[in-house]
PDB file of N, CA and C in Angstrom:
ATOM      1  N   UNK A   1     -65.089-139.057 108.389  1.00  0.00           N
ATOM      2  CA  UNK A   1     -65.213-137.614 108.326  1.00  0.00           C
ATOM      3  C   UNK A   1     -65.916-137.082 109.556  1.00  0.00           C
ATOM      4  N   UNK A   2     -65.393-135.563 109.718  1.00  0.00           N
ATOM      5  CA  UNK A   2     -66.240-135.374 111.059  1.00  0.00           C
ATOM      6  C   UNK A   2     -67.249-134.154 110.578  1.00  0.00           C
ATOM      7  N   UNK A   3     -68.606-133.656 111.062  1.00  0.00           N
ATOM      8  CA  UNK A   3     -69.289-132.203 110.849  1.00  0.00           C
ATOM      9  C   UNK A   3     -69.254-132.082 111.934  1.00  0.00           C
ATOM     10  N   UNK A   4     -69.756-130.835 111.913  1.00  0.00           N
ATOM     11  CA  UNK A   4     -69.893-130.127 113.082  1.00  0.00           C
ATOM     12  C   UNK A   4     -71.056-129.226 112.684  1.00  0.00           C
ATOM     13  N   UNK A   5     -71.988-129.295 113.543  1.00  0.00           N
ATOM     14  CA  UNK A   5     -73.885-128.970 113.091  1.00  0.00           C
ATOM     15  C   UNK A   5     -73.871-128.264 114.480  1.00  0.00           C
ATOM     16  N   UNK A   6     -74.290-126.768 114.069  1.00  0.00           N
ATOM     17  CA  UNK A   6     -74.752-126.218 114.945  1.00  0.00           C
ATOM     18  C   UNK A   6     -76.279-125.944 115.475  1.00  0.00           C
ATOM     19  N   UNK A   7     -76.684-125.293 116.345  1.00  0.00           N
ATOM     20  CA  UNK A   7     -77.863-125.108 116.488  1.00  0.00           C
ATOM     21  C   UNK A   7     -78.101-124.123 117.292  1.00  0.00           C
ATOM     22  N   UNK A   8     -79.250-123.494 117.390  1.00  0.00           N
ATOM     23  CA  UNK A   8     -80.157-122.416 118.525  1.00  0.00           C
ATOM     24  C   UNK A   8     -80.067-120.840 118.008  1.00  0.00           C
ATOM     25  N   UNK A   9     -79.237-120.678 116.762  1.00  0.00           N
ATOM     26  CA  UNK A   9     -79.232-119.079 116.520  1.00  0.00           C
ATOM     27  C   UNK A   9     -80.982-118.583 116.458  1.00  0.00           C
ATOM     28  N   UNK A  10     -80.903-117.456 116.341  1.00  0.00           N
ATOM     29  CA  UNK A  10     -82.451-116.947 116.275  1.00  0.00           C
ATOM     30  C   UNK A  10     -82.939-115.747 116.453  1.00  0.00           C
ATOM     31  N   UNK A  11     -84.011-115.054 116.181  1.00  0.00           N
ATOM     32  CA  UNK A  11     -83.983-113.531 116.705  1.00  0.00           C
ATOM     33  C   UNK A  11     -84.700-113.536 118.513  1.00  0.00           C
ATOM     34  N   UNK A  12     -84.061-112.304 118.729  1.00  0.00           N
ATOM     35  CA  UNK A  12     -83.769-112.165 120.138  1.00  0.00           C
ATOM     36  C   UNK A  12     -83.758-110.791 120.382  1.00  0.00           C
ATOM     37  N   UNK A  13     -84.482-109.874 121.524  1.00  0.00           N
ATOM     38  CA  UNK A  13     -84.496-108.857 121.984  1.00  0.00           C
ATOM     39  C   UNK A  13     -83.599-108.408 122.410  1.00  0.00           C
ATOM     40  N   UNK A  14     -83.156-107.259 122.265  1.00  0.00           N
ATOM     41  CA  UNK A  14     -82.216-106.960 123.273  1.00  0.00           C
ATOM     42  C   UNK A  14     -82.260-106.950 124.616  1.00  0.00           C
ATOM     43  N   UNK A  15     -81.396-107.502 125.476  1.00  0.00           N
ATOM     44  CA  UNK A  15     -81.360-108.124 126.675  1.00  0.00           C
ATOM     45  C   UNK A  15     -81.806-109.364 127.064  1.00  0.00           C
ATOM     46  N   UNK A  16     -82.287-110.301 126.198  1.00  0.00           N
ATOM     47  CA  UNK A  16     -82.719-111.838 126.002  1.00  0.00           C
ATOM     48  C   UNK A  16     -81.083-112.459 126.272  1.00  0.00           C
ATOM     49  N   UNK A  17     -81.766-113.999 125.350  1.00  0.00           N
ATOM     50  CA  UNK A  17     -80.955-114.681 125.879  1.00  0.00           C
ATOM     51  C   UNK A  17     -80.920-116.067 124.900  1.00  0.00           C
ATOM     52  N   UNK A  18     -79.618-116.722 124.400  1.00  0.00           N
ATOM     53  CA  UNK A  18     -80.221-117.684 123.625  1.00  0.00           C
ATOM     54  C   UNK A  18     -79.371-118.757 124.076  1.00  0.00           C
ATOM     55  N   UNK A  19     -79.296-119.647 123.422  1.00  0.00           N
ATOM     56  CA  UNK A  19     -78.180-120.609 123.510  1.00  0.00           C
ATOM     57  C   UNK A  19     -77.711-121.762 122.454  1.00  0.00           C
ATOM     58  N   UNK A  20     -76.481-121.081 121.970  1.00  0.00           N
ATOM     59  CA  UNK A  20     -76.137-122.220 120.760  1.00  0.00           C
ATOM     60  C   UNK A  20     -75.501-123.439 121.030  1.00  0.00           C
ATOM     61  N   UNK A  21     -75.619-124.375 120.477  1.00  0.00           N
ATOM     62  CA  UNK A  21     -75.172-125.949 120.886  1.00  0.00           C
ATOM     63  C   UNK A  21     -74.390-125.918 119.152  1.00  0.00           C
ATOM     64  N   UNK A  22     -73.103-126.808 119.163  1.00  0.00           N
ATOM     65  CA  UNK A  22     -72.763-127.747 118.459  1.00  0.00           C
ATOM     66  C   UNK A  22     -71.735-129.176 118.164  1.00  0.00           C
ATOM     67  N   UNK A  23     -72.573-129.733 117.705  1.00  0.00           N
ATOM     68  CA  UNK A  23     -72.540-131.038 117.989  1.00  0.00           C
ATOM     69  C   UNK A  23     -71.339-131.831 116.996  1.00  0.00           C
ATOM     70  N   UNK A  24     -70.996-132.374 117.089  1.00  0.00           N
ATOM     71  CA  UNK A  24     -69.414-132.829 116.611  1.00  0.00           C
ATOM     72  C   UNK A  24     -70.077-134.700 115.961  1.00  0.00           C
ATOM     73  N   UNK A  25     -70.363-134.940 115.089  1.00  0.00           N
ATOM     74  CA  UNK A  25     -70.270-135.965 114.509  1.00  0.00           C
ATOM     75  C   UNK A  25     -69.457-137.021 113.813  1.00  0.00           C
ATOM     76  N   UNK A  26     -69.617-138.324 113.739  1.00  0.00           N
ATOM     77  CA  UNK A  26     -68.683-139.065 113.169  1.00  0.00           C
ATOM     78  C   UNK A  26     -68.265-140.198 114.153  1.00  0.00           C
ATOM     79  N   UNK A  27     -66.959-140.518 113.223  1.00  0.00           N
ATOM     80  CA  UNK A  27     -66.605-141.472 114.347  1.00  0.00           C
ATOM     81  C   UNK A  27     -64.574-141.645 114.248  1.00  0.00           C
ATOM     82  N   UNK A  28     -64.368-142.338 114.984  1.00  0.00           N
ATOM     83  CA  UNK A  28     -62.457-142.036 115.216  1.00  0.00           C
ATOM     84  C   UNK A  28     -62.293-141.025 115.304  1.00  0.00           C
ATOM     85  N   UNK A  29     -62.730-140.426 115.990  1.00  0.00           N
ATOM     86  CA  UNK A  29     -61.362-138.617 116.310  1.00  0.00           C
ATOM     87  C   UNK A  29     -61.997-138.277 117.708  1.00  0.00           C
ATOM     88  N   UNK A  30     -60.882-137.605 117.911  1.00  0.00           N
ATOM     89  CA  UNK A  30     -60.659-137.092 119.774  1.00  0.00           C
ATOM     90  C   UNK A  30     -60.609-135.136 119.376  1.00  0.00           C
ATOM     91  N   UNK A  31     -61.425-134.647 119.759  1.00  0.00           N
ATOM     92  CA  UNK A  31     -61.345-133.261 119.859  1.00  0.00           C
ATOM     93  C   UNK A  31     -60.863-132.307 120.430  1.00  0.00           C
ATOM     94  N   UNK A  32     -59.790-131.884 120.131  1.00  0.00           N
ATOM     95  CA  UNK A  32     -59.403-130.492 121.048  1.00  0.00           C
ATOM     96  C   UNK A  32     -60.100-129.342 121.596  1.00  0.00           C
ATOM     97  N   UNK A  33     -59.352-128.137 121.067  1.00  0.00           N
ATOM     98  CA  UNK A  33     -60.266-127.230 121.601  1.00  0.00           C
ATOM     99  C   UNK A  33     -61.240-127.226 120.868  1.00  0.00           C
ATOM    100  N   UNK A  34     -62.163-126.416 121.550  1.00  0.00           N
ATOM    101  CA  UNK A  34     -64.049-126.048 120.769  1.00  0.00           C
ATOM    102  C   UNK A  34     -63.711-124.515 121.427  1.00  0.00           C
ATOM    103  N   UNK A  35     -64.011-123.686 119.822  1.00  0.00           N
ATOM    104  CA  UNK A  35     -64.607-122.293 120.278  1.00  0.00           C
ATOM    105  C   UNK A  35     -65.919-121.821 119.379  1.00  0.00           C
ATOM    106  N   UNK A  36     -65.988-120.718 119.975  1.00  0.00           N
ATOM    107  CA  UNK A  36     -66.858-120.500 118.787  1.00  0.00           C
ATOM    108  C   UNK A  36     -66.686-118.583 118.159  1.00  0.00           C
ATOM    109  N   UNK A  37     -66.927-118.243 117.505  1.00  0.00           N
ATOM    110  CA  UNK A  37     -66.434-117.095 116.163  1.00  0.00           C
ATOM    111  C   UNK A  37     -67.930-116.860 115.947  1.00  0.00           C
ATOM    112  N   UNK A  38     -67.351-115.065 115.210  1.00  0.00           N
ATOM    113  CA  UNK A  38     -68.440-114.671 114.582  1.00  0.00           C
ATOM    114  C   UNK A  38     -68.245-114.019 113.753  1.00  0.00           C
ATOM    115  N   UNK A  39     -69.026-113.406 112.713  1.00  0.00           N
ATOM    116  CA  UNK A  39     -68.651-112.453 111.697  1.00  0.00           C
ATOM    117  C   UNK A  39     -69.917-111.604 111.488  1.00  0.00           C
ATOM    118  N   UNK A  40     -69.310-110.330 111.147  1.00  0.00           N
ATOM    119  CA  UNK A  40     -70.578-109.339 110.740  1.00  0.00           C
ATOM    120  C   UNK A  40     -70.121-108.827 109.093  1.00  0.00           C
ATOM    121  N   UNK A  41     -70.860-108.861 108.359  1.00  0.00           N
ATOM    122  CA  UNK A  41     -70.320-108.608 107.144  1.00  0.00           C
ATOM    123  C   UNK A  41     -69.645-107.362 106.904  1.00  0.00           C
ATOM    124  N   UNK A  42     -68.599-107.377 105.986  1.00  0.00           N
ATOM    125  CA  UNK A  42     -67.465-106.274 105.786  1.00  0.00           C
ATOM    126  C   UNK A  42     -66.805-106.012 107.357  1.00  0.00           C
ATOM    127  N   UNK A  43     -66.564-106.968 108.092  1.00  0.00           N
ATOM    128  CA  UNK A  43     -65.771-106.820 108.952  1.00  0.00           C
ATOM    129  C   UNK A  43     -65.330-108.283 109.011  1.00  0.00           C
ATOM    130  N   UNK A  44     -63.927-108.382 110.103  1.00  0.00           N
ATOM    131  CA  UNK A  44     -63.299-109.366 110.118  1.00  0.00           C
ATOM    132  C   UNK A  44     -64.022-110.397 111.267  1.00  0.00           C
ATOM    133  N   UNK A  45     -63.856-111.765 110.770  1.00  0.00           N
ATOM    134  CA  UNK A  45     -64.305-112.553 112.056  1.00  0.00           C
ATOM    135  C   UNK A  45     -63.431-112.176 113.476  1.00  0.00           C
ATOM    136  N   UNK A  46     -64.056-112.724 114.468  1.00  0.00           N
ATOM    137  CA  UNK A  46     -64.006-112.332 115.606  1.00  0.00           C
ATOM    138  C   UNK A  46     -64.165-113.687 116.635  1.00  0.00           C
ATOM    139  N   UNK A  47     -63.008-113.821 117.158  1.00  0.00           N
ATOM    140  CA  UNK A  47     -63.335-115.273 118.195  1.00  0.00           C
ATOM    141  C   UNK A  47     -63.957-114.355 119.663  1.00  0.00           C
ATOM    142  N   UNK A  48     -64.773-115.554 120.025  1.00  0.00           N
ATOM    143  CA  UNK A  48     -65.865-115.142 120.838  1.00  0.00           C
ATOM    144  C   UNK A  48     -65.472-115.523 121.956  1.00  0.00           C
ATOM    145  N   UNK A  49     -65.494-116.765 121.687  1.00  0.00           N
ATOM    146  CA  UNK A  49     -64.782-117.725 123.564  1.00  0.00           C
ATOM    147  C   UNK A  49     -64.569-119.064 122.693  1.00  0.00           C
ATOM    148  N   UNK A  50     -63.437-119.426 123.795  1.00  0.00           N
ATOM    149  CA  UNK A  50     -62.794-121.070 123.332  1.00  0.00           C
ATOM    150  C   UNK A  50     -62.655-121.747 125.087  1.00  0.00           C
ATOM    151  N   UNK A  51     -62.940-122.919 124.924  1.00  0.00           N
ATOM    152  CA  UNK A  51     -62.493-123.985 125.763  1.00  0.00           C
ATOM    153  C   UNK A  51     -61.855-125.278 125.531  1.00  0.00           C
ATOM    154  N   UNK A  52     -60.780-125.561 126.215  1.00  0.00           N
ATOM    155  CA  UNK A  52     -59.726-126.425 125.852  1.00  0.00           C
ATOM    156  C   UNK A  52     -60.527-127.845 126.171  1.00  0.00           C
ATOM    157  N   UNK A  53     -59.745-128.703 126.057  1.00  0.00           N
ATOM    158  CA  UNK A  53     -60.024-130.243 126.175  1.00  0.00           C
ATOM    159  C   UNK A  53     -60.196-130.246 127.783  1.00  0.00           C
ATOM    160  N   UNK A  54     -59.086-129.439 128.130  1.00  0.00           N
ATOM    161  CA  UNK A  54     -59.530-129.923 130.060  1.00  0.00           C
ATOM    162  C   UNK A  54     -60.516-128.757 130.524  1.00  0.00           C
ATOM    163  N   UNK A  55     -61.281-127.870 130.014  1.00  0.00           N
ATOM    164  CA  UNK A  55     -62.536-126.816 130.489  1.00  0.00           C
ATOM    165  C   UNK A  55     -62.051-125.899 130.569  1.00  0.00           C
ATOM    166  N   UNK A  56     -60.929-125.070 130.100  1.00  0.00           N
ATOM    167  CA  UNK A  56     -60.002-123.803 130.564  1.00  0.00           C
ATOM    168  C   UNK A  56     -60.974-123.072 129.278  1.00  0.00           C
ATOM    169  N   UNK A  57     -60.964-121.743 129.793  1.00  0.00           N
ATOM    170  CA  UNK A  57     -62.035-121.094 128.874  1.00  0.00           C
ATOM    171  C   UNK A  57     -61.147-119.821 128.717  1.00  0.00           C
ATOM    172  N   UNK A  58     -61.877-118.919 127.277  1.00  0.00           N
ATOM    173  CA  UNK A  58     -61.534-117.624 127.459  1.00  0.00           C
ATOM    174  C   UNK A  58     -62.108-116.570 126.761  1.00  0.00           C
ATOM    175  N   UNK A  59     -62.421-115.659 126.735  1.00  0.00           N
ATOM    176  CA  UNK A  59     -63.870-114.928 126.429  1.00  0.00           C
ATOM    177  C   UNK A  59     -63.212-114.026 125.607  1.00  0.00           C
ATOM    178  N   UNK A  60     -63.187-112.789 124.572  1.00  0.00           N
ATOM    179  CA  UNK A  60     -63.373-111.878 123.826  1.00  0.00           C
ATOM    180  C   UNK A  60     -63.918-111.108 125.301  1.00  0.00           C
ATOM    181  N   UNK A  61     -63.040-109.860 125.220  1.00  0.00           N
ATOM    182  CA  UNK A  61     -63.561-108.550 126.664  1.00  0.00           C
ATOM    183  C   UNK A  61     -64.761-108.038 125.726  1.00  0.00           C
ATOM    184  N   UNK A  62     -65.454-108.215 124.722  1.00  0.00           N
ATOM    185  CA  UNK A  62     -66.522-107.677 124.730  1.00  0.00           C
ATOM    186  C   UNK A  62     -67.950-108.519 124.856  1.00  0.00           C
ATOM    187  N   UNK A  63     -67.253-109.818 125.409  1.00  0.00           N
ATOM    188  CA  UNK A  63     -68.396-110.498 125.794  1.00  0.00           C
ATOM    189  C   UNK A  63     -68.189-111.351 127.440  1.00  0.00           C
ATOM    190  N   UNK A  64     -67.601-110.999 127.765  1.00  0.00           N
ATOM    191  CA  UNK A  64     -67.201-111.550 129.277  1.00  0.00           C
ATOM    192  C   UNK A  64     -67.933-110.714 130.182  1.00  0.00           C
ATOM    193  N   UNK A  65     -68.069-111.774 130.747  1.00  0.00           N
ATOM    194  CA  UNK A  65     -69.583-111.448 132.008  1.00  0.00           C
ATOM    195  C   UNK A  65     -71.030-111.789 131.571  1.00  0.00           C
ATOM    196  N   UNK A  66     -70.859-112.038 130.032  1.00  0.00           N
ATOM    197  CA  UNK A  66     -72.077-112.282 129.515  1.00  0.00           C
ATOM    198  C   UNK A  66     -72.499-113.812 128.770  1.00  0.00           C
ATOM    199  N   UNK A  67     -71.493-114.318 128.060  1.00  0.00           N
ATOM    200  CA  UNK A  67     -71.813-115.408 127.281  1.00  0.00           C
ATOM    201  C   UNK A  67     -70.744-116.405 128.283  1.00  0.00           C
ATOM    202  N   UNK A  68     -71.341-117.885 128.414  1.00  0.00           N
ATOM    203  CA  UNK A  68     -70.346-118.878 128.679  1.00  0.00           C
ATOM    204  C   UNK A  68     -70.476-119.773 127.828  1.00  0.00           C
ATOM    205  N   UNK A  69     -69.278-120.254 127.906  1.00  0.00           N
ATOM    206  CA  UNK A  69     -68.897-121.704 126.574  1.00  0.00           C
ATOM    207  C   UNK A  69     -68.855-122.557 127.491  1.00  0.00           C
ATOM    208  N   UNK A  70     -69.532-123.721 127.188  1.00  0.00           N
ATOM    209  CA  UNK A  70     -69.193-125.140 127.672  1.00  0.00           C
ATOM    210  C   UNK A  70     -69.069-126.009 126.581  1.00  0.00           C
ATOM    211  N   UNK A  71     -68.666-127.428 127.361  1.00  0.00           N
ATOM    212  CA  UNK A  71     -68.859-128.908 126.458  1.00  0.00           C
ATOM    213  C   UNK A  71     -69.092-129.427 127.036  1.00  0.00           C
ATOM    214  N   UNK A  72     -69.677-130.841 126.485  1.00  0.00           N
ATOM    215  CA  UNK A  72     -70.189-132.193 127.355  1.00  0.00           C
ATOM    216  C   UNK A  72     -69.316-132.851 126.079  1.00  0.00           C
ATOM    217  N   UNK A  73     -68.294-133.456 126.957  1.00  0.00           N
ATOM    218  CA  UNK A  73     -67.244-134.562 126.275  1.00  0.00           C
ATOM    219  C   UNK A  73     -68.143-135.967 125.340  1.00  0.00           C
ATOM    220  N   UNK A  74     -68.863-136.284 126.158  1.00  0.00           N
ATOM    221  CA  UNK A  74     -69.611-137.769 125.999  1.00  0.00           C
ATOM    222  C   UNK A  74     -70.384-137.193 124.468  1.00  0.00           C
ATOM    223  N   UNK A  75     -70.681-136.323 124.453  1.00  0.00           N
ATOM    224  CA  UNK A  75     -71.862-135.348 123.657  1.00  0.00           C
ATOM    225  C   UNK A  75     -70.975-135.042 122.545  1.00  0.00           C
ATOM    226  N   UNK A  76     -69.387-135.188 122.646  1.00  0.00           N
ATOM    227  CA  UNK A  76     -68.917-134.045 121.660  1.00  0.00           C
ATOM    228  C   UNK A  76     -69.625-132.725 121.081  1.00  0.00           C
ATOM    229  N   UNK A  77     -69.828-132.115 122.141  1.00  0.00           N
ATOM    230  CA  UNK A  77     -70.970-130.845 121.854  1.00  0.00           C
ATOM    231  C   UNK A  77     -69.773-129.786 122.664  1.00  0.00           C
ATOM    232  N   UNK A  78     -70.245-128.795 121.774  1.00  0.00           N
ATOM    233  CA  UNK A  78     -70.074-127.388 122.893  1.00  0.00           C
ATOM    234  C   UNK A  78     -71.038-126.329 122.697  1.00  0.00           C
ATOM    235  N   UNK A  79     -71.141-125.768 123.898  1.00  0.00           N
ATOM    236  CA  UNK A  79     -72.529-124.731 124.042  1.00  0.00           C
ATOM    237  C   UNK A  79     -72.120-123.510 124.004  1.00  0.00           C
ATOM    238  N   UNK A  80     -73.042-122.175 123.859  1.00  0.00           N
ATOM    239  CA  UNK A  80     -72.277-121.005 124.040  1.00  0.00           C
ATOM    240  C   UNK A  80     -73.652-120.193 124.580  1.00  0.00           C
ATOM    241  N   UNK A  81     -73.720-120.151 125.549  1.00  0.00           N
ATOM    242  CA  UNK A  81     -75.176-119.366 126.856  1.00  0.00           C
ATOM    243  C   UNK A  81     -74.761-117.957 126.414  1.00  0.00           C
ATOM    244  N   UNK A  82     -75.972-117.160 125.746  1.00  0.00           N
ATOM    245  CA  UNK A  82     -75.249-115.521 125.594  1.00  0.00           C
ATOM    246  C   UNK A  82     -76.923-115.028 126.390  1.00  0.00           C
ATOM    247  N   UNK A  83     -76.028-114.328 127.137  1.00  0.00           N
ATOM    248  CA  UNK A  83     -76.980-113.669 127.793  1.00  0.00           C
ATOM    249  C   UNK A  83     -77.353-112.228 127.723  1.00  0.00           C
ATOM    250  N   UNK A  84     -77.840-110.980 128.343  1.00  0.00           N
ATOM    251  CA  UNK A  84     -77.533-109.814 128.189  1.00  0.00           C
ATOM    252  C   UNK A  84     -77.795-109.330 126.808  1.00  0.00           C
ATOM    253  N   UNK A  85     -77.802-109.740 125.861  1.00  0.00           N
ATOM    254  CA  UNK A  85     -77.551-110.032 124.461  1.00  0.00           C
ATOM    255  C   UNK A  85     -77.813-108.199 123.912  1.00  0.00           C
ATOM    256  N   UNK A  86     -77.100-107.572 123.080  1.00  0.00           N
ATOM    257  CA  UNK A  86     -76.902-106.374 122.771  1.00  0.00           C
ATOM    258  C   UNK A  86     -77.114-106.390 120.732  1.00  0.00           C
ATOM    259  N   UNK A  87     -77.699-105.675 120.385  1.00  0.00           N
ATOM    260  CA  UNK A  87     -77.659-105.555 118.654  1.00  0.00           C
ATOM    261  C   UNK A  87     -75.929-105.250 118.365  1.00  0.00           C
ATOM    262  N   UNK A  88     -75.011-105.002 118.975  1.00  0.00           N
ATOM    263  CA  UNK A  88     -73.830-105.420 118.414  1.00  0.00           C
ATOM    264  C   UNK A  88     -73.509-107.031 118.359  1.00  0.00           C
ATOM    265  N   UNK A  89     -73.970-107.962 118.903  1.00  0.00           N
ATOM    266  CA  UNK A  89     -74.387-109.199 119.209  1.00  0.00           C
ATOM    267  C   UNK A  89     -74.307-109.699 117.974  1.00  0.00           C
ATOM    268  N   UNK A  90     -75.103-109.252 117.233  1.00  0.00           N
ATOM    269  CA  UNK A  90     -75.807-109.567 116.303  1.00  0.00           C
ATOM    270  C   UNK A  90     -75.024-110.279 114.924  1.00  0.00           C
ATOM    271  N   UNK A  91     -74.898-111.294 114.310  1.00  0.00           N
ATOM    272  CA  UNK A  91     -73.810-112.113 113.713  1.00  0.00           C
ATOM    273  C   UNK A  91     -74.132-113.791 113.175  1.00  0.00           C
ATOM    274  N   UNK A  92     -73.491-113.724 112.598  1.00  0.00           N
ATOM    275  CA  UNK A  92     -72.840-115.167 112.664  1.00  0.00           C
ATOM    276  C   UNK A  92     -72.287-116.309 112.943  1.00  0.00           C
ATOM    277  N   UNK A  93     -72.668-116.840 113.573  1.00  0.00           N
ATOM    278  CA  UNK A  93     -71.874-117.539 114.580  1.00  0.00           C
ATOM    279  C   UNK A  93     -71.845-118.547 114.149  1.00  0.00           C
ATOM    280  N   UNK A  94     -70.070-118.952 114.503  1.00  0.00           N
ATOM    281  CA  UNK A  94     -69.777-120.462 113.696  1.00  0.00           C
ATOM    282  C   UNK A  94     -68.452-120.983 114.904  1.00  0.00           C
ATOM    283  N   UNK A  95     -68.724-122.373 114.739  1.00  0.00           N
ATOM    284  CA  UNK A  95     -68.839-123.597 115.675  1.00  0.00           C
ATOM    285  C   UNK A  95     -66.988-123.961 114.569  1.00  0.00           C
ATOM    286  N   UNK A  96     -66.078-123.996 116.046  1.00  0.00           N
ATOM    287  CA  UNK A  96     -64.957-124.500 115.243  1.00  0.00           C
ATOM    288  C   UNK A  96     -64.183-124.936 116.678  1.00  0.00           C
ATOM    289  N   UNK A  97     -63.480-126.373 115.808  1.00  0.00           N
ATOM    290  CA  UNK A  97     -62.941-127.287 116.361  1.00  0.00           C
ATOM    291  C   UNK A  97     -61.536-128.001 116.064  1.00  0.00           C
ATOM    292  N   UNK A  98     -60.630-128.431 116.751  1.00  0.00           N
ATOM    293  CA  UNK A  98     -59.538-128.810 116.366  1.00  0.00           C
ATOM    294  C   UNK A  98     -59.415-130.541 116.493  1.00  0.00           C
ATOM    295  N   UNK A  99     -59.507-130.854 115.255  1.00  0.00           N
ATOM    296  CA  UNK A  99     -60.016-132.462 115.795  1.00  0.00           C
ATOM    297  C   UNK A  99     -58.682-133.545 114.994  1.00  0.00           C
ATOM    298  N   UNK A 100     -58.575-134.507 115.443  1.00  0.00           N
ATOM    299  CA  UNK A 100     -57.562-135.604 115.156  1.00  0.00           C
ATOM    300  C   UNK A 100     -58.423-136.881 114.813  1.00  0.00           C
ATOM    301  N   UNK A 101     -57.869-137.506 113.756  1.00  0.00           N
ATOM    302  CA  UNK A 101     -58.607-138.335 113.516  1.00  0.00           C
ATOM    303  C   UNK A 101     -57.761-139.690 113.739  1.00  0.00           C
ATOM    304  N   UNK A 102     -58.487-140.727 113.793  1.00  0.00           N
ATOM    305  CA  UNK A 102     -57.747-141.519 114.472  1.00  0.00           C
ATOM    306  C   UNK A 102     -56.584-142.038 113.393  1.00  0.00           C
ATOM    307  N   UNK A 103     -55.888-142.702 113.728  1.00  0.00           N
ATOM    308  CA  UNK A 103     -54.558-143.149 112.699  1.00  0.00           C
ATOM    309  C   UNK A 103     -53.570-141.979 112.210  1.00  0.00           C
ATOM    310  N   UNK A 104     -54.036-140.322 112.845  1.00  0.00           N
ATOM    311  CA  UNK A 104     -53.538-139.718 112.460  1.00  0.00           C
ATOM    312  C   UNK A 104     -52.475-139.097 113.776  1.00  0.00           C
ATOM    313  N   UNK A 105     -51.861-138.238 113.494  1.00  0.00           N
ATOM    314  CA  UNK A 105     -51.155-137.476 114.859  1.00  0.00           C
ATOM    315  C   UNK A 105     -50.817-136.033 114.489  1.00  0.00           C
ATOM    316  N   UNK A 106     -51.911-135.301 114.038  1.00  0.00           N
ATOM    317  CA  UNK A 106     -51.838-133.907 114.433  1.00  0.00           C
ATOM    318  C   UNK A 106     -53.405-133.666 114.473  1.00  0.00           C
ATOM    319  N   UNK A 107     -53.586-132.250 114.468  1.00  0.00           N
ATOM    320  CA  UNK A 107     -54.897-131.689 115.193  1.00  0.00           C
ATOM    321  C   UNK A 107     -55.305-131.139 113.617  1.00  0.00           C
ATOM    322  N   UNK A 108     -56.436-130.901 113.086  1.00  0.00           N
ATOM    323  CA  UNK A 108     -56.976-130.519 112.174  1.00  0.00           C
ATOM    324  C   UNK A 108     -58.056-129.764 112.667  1.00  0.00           C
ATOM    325  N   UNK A 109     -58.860-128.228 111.699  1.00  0.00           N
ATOM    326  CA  UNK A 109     -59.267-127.140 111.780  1.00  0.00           C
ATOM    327  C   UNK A 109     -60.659-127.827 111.368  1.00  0.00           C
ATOM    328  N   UNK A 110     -61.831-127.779 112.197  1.00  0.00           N
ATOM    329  CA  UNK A 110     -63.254-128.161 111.228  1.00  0.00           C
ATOM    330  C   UNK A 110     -63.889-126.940 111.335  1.00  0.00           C
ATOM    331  N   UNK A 111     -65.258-126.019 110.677  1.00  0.00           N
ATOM    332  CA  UNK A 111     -66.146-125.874 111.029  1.00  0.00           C
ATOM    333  C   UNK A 111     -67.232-125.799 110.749  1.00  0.00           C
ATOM    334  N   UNK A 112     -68.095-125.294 111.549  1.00  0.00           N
ATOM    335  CA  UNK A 112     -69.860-125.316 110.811  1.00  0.00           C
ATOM    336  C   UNK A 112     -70.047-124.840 110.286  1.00  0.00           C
ATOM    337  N   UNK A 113     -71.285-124.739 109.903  1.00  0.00           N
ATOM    338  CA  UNK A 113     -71.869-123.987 108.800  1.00  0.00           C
ATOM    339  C   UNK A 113     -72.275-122.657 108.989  1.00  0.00           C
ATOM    340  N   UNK A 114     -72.277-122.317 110.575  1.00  0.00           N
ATOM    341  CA  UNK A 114     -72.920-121.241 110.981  1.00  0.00           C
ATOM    342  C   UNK A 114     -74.167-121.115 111.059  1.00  0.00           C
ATOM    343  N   UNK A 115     -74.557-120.234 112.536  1.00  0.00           N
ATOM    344  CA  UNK A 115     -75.800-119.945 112.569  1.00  0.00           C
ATOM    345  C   UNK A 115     -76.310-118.528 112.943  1.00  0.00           C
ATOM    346  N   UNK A 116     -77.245-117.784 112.594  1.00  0.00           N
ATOM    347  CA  UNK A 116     -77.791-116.736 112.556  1.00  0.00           C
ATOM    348  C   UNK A 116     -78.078-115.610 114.022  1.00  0.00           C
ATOM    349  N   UNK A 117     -77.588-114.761 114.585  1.00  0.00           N
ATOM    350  CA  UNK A 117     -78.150-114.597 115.495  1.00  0.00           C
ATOM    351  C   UNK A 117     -78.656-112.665 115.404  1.00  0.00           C
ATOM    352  N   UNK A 118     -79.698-112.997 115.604  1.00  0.00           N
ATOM    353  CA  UNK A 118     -80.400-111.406 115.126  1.00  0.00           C
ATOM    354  C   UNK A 118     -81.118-110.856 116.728  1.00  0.00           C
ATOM    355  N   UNK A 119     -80.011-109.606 116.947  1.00  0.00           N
ATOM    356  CA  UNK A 119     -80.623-109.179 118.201  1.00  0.00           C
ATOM    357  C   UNK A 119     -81.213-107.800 118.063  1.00  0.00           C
ATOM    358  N   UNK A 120     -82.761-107.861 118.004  1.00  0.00           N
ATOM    359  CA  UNK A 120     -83.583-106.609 117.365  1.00  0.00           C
ATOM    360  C   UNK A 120     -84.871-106.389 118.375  1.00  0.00           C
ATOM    361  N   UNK A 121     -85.181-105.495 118.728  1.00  0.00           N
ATOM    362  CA  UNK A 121     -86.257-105.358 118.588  1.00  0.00           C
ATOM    363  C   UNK A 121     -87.739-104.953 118.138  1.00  0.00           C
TER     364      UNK A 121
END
């Protein structure tokens, strides 16, 4: 089985800065893309930014220029640097991945549990 455990949500000023990590556990499977999503309640989730297996990225226009997504392959991790950070910001953020497990041959949907991000001052 694989999780996927996020980390770093938190409260944050406006114009701060945080940075979420999550980490991909287990063992046999090769991971596709990693993005990461958010949700504000009574509204619909919202993809934030995704990066492919080879580093190709792509941002939501209401967060470009501000947040970057990475991964460290070795790590099965991906990061998401939000900078600038605005109380529309402010959400849920959840860690999702397209992963294959070994013996298998298609891509499967995981994600976290989500983590908190409160931008107040």
């Amino acid at each position: 089985q694989v999780q996927l455990v996020e980390s770093g949500g938190g409260l944050v000023q406006p114009g701060g800065s945080l940075r979420l990590s999550c980490a991909a556990s287990g063992s046999g499977f090769t991971i596709g893309t990693m993005d990461w999503y958010r949700r504000v309640p009574g509204k619909q989730r919202e993809l934030v930014a995704t990066i492919s297996n080879g580093g190709i990225t792509n941002y939501a226009d209401s967060v470009k220029g501000r947040f970057t997504i990475s991964r460290d392959a070795a790590k099965n991790t991906v990061y998401l640097q939000m900078n600038s950070l605005k109380p529309e910001d402010m959400a849920t953020y959840y860690c999702h991945a397209t992963v294959m497990l070994s013996g298998t041959y298609k891509y499967v949907a995981y994600w976290g549990q989500g983590t908190q991000v409160t931008v107040s001052s």
